[in-house]
N, C-alpha and C. Protein backbone atom coordinates (compact mmCIF):
# COMPACT_ATOMS: atom_id res chain seq x y z
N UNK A 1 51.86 92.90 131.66
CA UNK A 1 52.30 91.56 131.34
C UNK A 1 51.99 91.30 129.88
N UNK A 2 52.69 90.50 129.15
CA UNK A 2 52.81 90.28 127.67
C UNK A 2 51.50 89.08 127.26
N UNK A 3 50.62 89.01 126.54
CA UNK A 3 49.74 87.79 126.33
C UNK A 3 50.97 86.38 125.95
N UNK A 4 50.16 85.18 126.83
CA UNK A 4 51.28 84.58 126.17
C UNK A 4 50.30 83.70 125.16
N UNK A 5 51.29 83.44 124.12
CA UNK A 5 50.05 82.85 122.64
C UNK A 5 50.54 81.39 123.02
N UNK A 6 49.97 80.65 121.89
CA UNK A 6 50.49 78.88 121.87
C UNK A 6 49.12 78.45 121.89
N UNK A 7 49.50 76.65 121.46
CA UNK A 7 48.63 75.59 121.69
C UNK A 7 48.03 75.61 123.07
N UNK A 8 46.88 75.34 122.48
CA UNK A 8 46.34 74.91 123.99
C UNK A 8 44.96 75.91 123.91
N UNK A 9 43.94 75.31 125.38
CA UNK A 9 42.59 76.23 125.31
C UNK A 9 42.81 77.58 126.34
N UNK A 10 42.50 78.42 126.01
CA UNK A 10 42.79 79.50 127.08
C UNK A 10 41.16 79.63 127.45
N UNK A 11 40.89 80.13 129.16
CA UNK A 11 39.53 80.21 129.86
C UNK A 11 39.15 81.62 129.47
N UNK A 12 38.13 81.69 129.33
CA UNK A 12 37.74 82.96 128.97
C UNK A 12 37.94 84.37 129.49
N UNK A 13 38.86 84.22 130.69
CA UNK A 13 39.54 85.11 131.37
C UNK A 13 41.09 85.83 130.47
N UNK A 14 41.53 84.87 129.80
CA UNK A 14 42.49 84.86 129.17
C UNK A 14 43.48 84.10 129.74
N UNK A 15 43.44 83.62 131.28
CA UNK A 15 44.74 82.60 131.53
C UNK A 15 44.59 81.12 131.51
N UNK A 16 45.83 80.56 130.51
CA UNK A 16 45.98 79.29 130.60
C UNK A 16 46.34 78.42 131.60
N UNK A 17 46.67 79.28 132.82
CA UNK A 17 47.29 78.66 133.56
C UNK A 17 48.90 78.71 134.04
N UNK A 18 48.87 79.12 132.57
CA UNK A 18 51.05 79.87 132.72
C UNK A 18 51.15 80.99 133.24
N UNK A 19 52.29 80.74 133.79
CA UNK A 19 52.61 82.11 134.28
C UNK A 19 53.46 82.92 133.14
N UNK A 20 53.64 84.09 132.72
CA UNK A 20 53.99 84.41 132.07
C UNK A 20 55.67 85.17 132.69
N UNK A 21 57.08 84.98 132.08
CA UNK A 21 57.68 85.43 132.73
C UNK A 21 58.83 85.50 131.22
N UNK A 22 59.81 86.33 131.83
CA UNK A 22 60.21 86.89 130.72
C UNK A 22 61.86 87.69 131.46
N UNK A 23 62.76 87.03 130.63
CA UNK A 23 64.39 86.79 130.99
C UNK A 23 65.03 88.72 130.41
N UNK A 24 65.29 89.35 130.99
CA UNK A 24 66.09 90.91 130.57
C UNK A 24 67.44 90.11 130.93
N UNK A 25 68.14 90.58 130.14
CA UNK A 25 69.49 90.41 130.11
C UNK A 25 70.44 91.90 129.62
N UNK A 26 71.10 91.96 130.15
CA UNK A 26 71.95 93.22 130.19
C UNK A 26 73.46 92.75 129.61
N UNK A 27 73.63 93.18 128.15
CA UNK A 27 74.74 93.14 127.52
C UNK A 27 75.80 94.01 128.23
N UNK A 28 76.85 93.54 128.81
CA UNK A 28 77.83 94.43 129.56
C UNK A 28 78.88 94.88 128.08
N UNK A 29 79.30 96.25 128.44
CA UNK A 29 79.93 96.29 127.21
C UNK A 29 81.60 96.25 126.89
N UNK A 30 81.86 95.33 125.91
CA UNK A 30 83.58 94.70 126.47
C UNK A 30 83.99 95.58 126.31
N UNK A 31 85.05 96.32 127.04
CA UNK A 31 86.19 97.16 126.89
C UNK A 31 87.57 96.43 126.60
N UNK A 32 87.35 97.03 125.06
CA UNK A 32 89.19 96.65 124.55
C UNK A 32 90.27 97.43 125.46
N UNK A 33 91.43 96.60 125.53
CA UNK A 33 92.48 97.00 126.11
C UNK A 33 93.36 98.12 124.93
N UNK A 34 93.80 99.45 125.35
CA UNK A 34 94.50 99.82 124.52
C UNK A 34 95.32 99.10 123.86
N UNK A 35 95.71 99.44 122.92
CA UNK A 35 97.19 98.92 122.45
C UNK A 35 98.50 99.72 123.39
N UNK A 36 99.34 98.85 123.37
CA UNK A 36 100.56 99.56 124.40
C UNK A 36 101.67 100.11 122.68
N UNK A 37 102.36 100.47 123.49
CA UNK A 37 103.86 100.83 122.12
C UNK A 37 104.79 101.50 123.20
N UNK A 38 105.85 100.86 122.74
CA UNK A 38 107.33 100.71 123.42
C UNK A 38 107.95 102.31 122.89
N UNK A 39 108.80 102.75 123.83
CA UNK A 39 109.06 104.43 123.49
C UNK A 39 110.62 104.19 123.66
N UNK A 40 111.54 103.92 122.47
CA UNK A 40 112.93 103.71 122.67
C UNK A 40 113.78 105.02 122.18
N UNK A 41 115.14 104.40 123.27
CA UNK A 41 116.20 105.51 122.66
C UNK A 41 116.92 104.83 121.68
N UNK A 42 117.61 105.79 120.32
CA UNK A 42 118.72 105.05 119.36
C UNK A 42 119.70 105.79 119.93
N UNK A 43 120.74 104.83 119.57
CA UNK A 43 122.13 105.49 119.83
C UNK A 43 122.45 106.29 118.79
N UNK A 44 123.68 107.10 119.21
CA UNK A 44 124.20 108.11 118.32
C UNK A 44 125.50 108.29 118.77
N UNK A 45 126.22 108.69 117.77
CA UNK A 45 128.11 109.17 118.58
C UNK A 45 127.81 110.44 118.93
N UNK A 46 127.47 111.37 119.28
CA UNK A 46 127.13 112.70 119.68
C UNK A 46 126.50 112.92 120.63
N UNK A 47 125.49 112.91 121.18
CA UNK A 47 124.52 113.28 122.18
C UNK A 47 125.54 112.16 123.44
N UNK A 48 125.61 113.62 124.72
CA UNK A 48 126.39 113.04 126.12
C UNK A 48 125.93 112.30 126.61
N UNK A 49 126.38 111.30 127.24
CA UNK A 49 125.52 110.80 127.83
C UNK A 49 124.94 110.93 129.00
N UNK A 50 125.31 111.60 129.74
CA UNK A 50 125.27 112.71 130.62
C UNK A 50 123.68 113.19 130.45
N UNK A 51 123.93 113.69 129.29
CA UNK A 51 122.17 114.07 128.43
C UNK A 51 121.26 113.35 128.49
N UNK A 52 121.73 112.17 128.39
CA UNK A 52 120.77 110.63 128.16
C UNK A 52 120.21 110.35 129.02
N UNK A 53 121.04 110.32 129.88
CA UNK A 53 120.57 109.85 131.70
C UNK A 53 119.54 110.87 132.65
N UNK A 54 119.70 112.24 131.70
CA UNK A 54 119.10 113.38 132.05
C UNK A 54 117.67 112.92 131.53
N UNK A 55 117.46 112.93 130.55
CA UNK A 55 116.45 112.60 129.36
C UNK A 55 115.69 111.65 130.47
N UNK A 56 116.24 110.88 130.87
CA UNK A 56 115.67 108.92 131.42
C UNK A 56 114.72 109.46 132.68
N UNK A 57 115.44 110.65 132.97
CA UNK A 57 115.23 111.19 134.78
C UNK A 57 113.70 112.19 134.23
N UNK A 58 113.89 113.02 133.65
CA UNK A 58 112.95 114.16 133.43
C UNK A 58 111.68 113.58 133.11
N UNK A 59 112.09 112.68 131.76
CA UNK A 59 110.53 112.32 131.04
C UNK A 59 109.91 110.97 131.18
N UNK A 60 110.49 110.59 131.99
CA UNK A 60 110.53 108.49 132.42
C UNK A 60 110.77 108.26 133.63
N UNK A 61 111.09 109.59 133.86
CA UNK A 61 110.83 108.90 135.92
C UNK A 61 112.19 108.28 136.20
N UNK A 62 112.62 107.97 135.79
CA UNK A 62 113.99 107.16 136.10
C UNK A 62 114.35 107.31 137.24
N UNK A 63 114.84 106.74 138.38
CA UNK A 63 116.07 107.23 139.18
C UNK A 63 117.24 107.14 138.38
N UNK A 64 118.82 107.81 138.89
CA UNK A 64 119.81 107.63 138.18
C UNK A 64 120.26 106.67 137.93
N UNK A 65 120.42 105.39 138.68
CA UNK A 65 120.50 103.83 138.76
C UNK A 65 120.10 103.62 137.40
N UNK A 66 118.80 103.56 137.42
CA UNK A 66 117.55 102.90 136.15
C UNK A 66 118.18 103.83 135.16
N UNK A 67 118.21 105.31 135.46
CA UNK A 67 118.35 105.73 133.97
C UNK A 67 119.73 105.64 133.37
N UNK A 68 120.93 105.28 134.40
CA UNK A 68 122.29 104.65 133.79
C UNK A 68 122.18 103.64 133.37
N UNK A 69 121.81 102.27 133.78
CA UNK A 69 121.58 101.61 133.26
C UNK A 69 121.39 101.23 131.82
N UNK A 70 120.12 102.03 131.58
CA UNK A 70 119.20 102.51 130.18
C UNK A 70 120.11 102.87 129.28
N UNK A 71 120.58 103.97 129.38
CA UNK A 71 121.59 104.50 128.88
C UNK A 71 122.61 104.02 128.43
N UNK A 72 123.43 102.96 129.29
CA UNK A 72 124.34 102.06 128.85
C UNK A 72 124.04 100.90 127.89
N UNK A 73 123.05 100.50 128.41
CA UNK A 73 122.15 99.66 127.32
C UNK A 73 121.87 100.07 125.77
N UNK A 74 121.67 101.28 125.83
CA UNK A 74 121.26 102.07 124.41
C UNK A 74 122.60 102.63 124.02
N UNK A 75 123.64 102.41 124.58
CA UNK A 75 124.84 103.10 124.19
C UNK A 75 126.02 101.75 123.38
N UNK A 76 125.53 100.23 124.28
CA UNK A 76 125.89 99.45 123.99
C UNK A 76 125.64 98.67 122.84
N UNK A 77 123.79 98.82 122.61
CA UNK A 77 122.82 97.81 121.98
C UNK A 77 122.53 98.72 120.57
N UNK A 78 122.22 99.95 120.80
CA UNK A 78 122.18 100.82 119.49
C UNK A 78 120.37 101.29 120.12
N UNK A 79 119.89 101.15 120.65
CA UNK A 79 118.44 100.67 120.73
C UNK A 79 117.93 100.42 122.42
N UNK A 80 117.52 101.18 123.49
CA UNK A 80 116.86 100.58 124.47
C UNK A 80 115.46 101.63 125.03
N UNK A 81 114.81 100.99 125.64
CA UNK A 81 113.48 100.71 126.16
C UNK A 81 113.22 102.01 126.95
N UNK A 82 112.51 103.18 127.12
CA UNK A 82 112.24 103.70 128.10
C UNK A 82 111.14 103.49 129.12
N UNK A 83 110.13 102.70 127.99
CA UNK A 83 108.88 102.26 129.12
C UNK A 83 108.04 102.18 127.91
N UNK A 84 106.74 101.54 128.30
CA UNK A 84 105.75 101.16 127.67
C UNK A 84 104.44 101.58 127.90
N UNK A 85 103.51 102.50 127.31
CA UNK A 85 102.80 103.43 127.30
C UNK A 85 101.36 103.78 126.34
N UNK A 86 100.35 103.36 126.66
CA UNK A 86 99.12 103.61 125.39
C UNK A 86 99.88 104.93 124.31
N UNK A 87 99.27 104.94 123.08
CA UNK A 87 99.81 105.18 122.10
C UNK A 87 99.82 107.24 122.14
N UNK A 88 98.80 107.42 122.91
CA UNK A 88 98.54 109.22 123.67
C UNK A 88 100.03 109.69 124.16
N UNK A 89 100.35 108.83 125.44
CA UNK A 89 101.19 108.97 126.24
C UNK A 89 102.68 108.74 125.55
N UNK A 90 102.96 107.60 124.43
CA UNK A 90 104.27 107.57 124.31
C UNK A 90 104.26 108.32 122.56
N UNK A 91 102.92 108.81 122.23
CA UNK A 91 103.69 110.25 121.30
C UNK A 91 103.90 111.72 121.94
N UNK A 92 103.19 111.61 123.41
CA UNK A 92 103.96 112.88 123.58
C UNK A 92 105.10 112.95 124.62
N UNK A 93 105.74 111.57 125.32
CA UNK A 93 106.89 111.39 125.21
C UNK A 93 107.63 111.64 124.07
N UNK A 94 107.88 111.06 122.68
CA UNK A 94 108.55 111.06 121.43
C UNK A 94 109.08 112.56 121.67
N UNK A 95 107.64 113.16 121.50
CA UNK A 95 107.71 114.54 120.78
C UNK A 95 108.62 115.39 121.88
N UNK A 96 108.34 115.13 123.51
CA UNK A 96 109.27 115.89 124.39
C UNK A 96 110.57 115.75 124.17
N UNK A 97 111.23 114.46 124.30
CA UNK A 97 112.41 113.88 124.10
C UNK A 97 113.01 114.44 122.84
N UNK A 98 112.34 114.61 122.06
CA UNK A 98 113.03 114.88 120.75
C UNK A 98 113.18 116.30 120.33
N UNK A 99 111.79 117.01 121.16
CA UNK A 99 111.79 118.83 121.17
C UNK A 99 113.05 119.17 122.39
N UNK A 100 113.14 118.45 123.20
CA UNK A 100 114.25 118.73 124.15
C UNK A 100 115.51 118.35 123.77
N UNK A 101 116.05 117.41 122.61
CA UNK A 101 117.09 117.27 122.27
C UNK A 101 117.58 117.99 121.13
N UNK A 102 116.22 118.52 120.66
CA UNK A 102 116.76 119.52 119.47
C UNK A 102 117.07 121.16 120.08
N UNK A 103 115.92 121.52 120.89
CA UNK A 103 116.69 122.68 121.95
C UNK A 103 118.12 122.76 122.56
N UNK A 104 118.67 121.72 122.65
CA UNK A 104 120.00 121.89 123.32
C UNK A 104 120.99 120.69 121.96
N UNK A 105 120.46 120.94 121.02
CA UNK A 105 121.29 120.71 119.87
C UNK A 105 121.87 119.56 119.94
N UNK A 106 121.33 118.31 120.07
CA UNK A 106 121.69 116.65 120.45
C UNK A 106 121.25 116.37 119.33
N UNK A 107 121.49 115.33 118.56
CA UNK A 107 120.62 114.79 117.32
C UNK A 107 120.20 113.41 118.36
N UNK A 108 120.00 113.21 119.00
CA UNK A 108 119.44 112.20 119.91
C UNK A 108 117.84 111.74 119.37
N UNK A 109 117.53 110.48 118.96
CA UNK A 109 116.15 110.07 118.42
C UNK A 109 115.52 109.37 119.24
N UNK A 110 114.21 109.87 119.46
CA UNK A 110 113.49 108.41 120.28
C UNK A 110 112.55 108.39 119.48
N UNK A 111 112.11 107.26 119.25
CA UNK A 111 111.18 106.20 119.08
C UNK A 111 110.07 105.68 119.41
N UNK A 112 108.67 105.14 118.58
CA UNK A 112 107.94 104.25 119.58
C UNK A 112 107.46 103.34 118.51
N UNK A 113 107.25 102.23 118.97
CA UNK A 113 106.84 100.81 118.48
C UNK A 113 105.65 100.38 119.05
N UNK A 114 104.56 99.81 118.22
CA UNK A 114 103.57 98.95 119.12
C UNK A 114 104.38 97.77 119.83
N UNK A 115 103.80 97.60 120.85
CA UNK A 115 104.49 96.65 121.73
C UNK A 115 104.10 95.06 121.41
């Protein structure tokens, strides 16, 4: 136990009479949220789209629904969304998408943005 000091007479035992007590507190430690970043397709006049929808399915999970969709969207808009991903995960999306479109000779670009 810690002496406790202060005003006052202490008995020759050393207690004043207080009890001595004493607060631990446990700093929990905040965990930041990653940052997210958006992993998009650009359009292009070249790359099939056929390819695109392929792309949506392989590396994004897509069903064909979702990844037509996508596709039409990015074919329409210049620009759409494949998903949103801590910054690990959607550079090595980028890098698949883009090593797989240069293997089969697409100039097809994807993208990522902080979100």
């Amino acid at each position: 136990m810690f002496p406790v000091s202060g005003a006052g007479s202490q008995s020759p035992g050393g207690d004043d009479g207080r009890a001595g007590t004493a607060i631990v507190t446990k700093a929990k430690p905040r965990t930041k949220r990653p940052n997210l970043y958006r992993v998009l397709l650009l359009n292009d006049d070249y790359t099939p789209m056929e390819f695109v929808v392929h792309v949506l399915e392989r590396f994004f999970n897509k069903n064909r629904e979702d990844a037509t969709r996508i596709m039409l969207h990015v074919h329409q808009n210049g620009v759409g969304e494949c998903g949103v991903f801590t910054y690990e995960v959607a550079e090595t999306k980028v890098t698949q998408v883009m090593d797989f479109a240069r293997k089969h000779q697409h100039p097809l670009q994807c993208v990522m943005e902080k979100n």
